[in-house]
Protein backbone atom coordinates (compact mmCIF):
# COMPACT_ATOMS: atom_id res chain seq x y z
CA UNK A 1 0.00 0.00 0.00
CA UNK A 2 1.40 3.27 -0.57
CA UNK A 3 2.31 5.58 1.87
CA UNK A 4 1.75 9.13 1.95
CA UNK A 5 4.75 11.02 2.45
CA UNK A 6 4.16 14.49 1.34
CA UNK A 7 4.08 16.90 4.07
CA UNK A 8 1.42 19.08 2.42
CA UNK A 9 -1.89 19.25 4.04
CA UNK A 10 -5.01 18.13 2.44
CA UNK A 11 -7.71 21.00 2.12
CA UNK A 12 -10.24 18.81 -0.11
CA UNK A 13 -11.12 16.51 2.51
CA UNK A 14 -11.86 18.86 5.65
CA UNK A 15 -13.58 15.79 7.66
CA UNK A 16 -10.20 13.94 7.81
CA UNK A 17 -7.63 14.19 9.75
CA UNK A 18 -4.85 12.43 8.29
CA UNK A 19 -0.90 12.42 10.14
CA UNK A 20 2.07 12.50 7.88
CA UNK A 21 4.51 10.08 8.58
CA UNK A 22 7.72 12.06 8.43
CA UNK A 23 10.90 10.43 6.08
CA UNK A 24 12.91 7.94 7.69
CA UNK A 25 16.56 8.78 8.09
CA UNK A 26 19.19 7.99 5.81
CA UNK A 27 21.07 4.18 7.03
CA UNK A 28 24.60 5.42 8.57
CA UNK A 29 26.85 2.55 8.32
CA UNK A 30 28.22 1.18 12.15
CA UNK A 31 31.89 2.15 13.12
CA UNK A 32 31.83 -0.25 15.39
CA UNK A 33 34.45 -3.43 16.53
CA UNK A 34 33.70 -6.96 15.27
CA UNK A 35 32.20 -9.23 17.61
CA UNK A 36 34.37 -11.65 19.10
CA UNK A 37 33.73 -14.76 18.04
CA UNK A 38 32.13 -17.32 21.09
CA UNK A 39 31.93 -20.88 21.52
CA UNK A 40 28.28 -22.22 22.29
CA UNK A 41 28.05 -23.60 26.02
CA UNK A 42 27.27 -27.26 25.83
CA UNK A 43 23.92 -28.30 26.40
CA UNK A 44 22.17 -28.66 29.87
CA UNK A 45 20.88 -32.62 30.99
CA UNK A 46 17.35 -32.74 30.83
CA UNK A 47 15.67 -32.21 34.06
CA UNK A 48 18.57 -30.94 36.51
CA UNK A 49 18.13 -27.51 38.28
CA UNK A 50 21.19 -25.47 38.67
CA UNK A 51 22.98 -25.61 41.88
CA UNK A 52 21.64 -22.69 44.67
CA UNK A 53 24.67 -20.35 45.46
CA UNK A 54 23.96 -19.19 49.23
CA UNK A 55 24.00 -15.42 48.98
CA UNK A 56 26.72 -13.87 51.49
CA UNK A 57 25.03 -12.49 54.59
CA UNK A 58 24.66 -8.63 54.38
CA UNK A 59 22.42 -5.83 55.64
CA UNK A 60 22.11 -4.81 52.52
CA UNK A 61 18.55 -5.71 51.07
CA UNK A 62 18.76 -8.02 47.71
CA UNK A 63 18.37 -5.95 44.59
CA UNK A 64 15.47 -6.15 42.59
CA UNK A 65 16.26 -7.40 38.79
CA UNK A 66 16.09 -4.50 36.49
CA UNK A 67 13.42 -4.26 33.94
CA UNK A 68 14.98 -4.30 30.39
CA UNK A 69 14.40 -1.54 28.04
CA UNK A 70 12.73 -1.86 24.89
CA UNK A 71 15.46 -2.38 22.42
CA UNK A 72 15.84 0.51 20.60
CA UNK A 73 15.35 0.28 17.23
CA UNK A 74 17.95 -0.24 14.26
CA UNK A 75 18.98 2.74 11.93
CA UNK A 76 17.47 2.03 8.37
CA UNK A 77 14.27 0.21 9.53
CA UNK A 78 10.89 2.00 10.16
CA UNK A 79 9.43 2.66 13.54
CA UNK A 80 6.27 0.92 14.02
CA UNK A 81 5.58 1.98 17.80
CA UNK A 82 2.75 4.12 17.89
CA UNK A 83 3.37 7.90 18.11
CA UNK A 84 2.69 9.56 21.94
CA UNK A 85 -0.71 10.44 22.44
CA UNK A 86 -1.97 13.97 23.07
CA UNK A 87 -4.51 15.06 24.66
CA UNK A 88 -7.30 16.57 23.39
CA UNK A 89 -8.68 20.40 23.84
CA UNK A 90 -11.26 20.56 26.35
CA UNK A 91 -14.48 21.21 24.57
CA UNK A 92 -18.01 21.39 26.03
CA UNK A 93 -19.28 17.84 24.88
CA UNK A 94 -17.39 15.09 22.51
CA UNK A 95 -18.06 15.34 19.12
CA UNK A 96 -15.96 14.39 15.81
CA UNK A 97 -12.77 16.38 14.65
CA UNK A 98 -14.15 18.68 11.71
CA UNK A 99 -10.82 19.89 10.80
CA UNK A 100 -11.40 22.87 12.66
CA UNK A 101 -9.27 25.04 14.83
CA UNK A 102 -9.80 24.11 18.52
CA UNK A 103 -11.56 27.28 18.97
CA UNK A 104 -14.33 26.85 16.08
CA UNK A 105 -14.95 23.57 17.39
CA UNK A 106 -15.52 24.34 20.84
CA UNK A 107 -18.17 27.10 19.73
CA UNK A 108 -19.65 24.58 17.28
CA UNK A 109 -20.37 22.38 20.40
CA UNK A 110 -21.32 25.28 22.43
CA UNK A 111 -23.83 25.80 19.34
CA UNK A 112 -24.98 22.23 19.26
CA UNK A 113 -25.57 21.38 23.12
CA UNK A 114 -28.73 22.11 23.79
CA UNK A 115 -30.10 24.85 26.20
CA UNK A 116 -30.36 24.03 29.43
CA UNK A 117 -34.62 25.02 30.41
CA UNK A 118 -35.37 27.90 32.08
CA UNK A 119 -37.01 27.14 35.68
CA UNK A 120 -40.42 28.70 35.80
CA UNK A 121 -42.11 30.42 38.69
CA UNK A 122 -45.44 28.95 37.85
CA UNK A 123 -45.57 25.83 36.14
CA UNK A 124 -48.23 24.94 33.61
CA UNK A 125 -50.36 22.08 35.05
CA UNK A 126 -52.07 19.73 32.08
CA UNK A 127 -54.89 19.62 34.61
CA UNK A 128 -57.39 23.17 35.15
CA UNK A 129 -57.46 24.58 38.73
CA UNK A 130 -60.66 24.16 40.05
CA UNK A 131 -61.47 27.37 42.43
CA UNK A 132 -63.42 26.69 45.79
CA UNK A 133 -66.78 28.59 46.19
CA UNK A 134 -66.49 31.61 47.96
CA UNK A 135 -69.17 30.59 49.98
CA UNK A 136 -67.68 27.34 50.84
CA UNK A 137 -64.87 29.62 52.79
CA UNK A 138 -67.14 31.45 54.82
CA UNK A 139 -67.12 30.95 58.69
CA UNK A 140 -69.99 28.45 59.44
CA UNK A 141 -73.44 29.60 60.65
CA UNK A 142 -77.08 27.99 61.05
CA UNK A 143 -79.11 27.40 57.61
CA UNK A 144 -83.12 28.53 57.56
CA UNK A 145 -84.69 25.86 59.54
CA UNK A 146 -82.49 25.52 61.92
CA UNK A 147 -83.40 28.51 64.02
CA UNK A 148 -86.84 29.91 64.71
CA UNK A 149 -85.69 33.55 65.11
CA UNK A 150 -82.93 36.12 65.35
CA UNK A 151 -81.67 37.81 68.40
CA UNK A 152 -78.96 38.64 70.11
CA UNK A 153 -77.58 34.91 70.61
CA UNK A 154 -77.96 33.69 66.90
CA UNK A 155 -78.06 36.85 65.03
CA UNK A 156 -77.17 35.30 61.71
CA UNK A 157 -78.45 32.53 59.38
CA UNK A 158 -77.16 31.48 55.56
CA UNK A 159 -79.08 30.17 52.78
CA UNK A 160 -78.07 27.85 50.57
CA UNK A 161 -77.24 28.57 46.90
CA UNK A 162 -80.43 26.55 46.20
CA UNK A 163 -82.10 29.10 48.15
CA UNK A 164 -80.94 31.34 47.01
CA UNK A 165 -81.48 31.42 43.71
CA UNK A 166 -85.13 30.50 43.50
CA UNK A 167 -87.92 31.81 43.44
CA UNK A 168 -88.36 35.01 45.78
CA UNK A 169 -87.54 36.27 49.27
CA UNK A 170 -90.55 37.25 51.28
CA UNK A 171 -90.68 39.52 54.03
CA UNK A 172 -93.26 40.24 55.71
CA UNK A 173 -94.10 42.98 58.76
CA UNK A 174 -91.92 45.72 57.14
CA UNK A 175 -92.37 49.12 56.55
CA UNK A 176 -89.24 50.35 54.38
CA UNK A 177 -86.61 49.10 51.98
CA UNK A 178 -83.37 50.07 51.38
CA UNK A 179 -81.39 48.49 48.36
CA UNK A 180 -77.69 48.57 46.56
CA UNK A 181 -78.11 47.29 43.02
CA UNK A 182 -75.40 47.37 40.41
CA UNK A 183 -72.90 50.28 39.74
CA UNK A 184 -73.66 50.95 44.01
CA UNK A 185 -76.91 52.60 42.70
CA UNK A 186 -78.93 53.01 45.67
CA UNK A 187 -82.73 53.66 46.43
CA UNK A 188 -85.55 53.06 48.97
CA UNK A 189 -88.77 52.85 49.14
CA UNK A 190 -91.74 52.41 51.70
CA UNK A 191 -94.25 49.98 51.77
CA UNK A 192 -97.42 50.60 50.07
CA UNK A 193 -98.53 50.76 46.49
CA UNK A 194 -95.79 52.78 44.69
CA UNK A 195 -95.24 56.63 44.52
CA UNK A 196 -93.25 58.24 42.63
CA UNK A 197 -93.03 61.01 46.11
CA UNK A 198 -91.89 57.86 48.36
CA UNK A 199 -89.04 57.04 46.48
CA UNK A 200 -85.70 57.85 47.43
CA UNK A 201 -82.57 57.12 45.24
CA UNK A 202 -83.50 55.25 42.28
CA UNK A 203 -85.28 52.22 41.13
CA UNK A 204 -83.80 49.28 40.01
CA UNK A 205 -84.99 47.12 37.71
CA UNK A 206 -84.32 43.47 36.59
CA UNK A 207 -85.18 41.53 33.57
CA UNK A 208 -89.03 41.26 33.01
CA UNK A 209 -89.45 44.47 34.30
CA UNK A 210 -89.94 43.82 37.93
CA UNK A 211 -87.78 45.51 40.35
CA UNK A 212 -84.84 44.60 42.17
CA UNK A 213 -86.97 45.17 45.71
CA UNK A 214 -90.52 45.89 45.39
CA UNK A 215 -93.46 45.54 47.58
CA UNK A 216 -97.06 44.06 47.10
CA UNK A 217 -98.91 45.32 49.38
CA UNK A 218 -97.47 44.69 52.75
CA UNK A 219 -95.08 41.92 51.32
CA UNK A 220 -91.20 43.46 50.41
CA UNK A 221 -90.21 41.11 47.65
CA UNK A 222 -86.91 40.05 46.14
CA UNK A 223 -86.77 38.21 43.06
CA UNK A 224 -84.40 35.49 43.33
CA UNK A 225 -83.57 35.19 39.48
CA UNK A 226 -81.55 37.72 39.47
CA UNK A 227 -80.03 37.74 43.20
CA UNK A 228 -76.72 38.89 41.25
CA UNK A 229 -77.66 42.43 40.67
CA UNK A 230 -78.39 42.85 44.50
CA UNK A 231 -75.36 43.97 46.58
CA UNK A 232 -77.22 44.15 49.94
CA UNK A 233 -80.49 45.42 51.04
CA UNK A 234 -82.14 45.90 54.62
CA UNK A 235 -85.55 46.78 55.86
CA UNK A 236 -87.13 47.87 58.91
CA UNK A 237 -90.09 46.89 60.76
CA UNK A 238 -93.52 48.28 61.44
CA UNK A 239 -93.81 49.95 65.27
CA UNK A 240 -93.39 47.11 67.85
CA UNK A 241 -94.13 44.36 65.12
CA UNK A 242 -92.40 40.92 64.02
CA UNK A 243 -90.73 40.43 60.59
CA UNK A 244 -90.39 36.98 59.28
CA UNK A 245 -88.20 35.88 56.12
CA UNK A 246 -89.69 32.80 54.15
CA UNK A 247 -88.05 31.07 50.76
CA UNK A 248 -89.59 28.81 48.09
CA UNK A 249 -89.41 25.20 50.01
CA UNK A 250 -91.82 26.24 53.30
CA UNK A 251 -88.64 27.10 55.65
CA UNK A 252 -89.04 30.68 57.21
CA UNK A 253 -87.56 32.59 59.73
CA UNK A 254 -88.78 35.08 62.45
CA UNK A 255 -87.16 38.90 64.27
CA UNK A 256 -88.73 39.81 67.23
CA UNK A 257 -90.24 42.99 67.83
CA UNK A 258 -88.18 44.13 70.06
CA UNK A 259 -84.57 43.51 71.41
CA UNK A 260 -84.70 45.25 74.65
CA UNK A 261 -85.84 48.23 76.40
CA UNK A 262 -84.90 50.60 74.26
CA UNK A 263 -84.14 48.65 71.11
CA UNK A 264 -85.59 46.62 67.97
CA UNK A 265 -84.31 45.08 65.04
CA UNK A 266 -83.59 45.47 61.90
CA UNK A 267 -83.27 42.72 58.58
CA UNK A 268 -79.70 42.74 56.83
CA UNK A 269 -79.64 41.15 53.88
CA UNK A 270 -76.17 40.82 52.23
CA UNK A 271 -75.48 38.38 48.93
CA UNK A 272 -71.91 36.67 49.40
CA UNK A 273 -71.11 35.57 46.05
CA UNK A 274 -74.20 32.95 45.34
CA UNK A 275 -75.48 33.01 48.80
CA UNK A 276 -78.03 35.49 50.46
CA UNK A 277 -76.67 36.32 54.75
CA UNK A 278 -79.48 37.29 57.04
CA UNK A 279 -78.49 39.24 59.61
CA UNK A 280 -80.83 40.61 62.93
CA UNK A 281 -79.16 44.21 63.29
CA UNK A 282 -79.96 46.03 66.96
CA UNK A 283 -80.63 49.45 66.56
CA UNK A 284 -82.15 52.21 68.89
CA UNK A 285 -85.63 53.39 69.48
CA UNK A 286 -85.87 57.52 67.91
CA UNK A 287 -83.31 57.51 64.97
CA UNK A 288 -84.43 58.66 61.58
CA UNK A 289 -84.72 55.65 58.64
CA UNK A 290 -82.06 58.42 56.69
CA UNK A 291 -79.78 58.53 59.68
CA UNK A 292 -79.98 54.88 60.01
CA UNK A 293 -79.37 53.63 56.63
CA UNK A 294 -76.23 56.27 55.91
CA UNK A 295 -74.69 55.08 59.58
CA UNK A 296 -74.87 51.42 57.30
CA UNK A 297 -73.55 52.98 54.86
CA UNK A 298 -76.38 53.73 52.17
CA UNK A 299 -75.85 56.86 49.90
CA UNK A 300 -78.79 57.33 48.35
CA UNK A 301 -77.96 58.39 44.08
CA UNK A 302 -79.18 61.34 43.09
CA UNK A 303 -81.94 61.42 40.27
CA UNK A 304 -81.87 63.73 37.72
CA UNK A 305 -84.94 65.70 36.48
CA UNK A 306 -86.85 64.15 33.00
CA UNK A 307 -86.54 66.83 30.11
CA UNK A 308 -88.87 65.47 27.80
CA UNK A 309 -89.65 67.37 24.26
């Protein structure tokens, strides 16, 4: 096989890398003495050990028998020991010798390894968080039919979403209604058949054009449909007279006249996301209903006149 021997460097083929063996030396002949010429030692009998020589007793530990060198070899023949090995330019991962410099292939490793993923402070979860009820959170307190009335010991009782959400909310024995609808637009009104005169604030009304609180006759009503336009809403009771709260499945609820010497109470209604909260709120005997419903915080919105053409 021929060997290559030129000591140019092959650009056509990039992906090899290909060593040049370099020219062997010109044969030099020896200047050296002839060997003297020896007589062969006469063969050993079969199967007899030499004799032991007793080493001479010394302090001197026994010398190890030296390793013999690799002879080295003649002038005129070829070496065929491999060459030393080097050792390779650290690179960020192993990959095959391009024919690059040292520096093009480390950044064409850098280029190739891939990138290392960036932690995330929220991970993507394949599965959709499913958010608790609001309602679900709340502290817990008595359901309508658990409690017969109101007062000072149990002032609060929950509906259920159920409850909530159908049909209407009767109250009965009141005598005024105060209401936040949507946008905080507030109004009141007293019971009665309507006019325009006892209206205070503004009226709010829900789909099917009933409004948001209303009364028939002597009955404040609160259509249940569309408990998500009511914010909160609270009404008071006639003079040394009971209310009572009912919903569509029989169960009702009853506020006593009065809640001591010198004190009654009045209905708080408050939605808490899909639940209605009734609450028995004590208030004193000789306060205005105005003076009442702006200490709970009621702002009544101002109307503005009709200009019709």
């Amino acid at each position: 096989m021929a060997v290559n021997r030129s000591s140019a460097v092959r650009t056509d083929l990039p992906f090899l890398s290909r060593r040049v063996k370099p020219r062997a030396a010109a044969p030099v002949a020896p200047q050296t003495a002839p060997a003297p010429r020896t007589t062969p030692a006469p063969a050993a009998a079969p199967r007899a050990s030499a004799p032991r020589t007793s080493a001479p007793h010394s302090s001197a530990p026994a010398a190890r028998p030296a390793t013999p060198a690799s002879p080295a070899p003649a002038p005129g023949s070829l070496s065929l020991s491999p060459p030393p090995r080097q050792q390779p330019a650290p690179s960020v991962s192993p990959s095959l010798s391009l024919g690059l410099s040292p520096n093009a292939e480390a950044a064409s490793s850098r280029a190739a390894a891939p990138a290392a993923p960036r932690p995330t402070s929220s991970p993507r979860t394949s599965e959709p968080v499913r958010v608790e009820p609001l309602h679900n959170r709340l502290f817990p307190a008595p359901g309508m039919g658990e409690l017969r009335s109101l007062d000072r010991q149990n002032p609060v009782v929950r509906l259920t979403p159920m409850e909530s959400a159908v049909g209407s909310l009767v109250v009965a024995g009141t005598v005024r209604a105060v209401w936040e609808g949507p946008g905080y637009s507030t109004g009141s009104i007293s019971a009665g058949e309507f006019r325009p005169e006892d209206l205070d604030g503004v009226q709010v009304q829900a789909p099917g054009n009933r409004p948001l609180v209303g009364y028939e006759d002597d009955l404040a009503l609160v259509p249940l449909r569309h408990v998500r336009m009511l914010r909160r809403a609270l009404f008071f009771p006639k003079p040394k007279q009971p209310m009572s709260v009912g919903v569509y499945n029989g169960k009702s609820v009853t506020i006593p006249a009065q809640a001591g010497h010198r004190s009654y109470y009045a209905l708080s209604v408050i939605r808490i996301d899909d639940v209605l909260e009734l609450r028995a709120e004590e208030l004193p005997y000789g306060m205005e209903f105005k003076a009442i419903w702006e200490a709970f915080g009621f702002t009544m919105t101002t109307r503005l006149p009709y200009q019709g053409r």
